[in-house]
Protein backbone atom coordinates (compact mmCIF):
# COMPACT_ATOMS: atom_id res chain seq x y z
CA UNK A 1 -202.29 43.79 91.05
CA UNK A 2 -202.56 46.80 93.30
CA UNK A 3 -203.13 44.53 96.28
CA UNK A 4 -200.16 42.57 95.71
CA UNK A 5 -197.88 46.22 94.86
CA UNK A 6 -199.13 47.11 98.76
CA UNK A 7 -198.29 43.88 100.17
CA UNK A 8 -194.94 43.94 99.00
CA UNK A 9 -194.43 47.45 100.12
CA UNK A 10 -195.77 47.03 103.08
CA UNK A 11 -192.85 43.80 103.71
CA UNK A 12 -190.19 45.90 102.49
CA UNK A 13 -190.75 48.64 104.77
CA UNK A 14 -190.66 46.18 107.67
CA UNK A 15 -187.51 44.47 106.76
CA UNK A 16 -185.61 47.30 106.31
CA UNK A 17 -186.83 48.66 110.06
CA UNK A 18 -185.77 45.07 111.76
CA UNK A 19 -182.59 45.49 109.82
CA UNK A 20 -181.90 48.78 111.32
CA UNK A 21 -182.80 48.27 114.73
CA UNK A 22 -180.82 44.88 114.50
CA UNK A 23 -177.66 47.30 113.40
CA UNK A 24 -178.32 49.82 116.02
CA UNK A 25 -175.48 49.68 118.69
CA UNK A 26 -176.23 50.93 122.31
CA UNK A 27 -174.01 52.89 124.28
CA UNK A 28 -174.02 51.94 128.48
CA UNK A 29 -171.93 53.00 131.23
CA UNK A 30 -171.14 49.80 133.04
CA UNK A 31 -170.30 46.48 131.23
CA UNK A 32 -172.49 45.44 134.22
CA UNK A 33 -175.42 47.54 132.81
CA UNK A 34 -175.26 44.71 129.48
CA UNK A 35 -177.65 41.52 130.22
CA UNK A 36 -178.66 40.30 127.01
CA UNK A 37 -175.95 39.93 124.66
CA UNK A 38 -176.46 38.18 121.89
CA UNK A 39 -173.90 36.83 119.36
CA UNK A 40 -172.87 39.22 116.51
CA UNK A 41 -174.44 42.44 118.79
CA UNK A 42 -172.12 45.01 119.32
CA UNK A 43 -172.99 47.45 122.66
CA UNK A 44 -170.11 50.99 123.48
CA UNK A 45 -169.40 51.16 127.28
CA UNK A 46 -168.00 54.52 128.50
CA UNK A 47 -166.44 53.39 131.17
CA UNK A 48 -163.08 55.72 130.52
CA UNK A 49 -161.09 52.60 130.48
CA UNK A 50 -159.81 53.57 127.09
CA UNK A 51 -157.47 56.13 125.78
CA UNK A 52 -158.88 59.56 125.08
CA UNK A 53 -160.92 59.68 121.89
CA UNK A 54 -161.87 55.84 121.97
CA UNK A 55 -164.56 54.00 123.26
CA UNK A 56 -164.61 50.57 124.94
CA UNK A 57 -166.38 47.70 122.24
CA UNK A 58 -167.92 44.81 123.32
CA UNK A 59 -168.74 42.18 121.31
CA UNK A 60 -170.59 38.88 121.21
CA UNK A 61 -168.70 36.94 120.02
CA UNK A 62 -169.39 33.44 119.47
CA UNK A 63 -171.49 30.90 121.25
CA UNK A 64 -169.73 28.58 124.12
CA UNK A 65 -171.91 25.72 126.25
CA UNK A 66 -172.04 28.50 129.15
CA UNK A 67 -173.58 31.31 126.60
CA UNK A 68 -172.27 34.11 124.70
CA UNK A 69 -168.77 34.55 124.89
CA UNK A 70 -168.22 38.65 125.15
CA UNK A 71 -165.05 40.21 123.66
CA UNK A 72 -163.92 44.08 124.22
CA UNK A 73 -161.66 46.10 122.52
CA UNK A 74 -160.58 50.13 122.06
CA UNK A 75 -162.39 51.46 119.51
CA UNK A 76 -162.40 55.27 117.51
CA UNK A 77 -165.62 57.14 119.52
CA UNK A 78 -167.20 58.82 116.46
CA UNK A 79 -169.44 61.34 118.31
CA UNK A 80 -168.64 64.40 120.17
CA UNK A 81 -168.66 63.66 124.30
């Protein structure tokens, strides 16, 4: 019974870290910089192409027969510069 109590502890604990470093969004300078993009991923470029307290968004959207199809947007910057 106590084996099986660790066991599922121990698979708890490493679902919950995939699910946060799945979550985790990455902040880059260049839209260049992003290689690996996959669908659902979310990655901040400060590139300064937005209006002052925003933050450029891109997004992977959905999948196309040429790979990921990237979308970008203006979104609220939540930290301090």
């Amino acid at each position: 019974m106590l084996r099986f109590g660790l066991v599922a502890l121990i698979g708890t604990v490493a679902i919950g870290a995939m699910a946060h470093s799945a979550s985790a969004q990455q902040a880059v300078m260049r839209e260049a910089d992003i290689v690996d993009l996959r669908v659902g991923q979310r990655v901040l470029v400060d590139d300064g192409s937005c209006p002052a307290g925003q933050i450029k968004q891109i997004v992977g959207s959905r999948l196309s027969e040429n790979g990921v199809v990237r979308t970008s947007s203006c979104v609220p910057r939540l930290a301090k510069r």
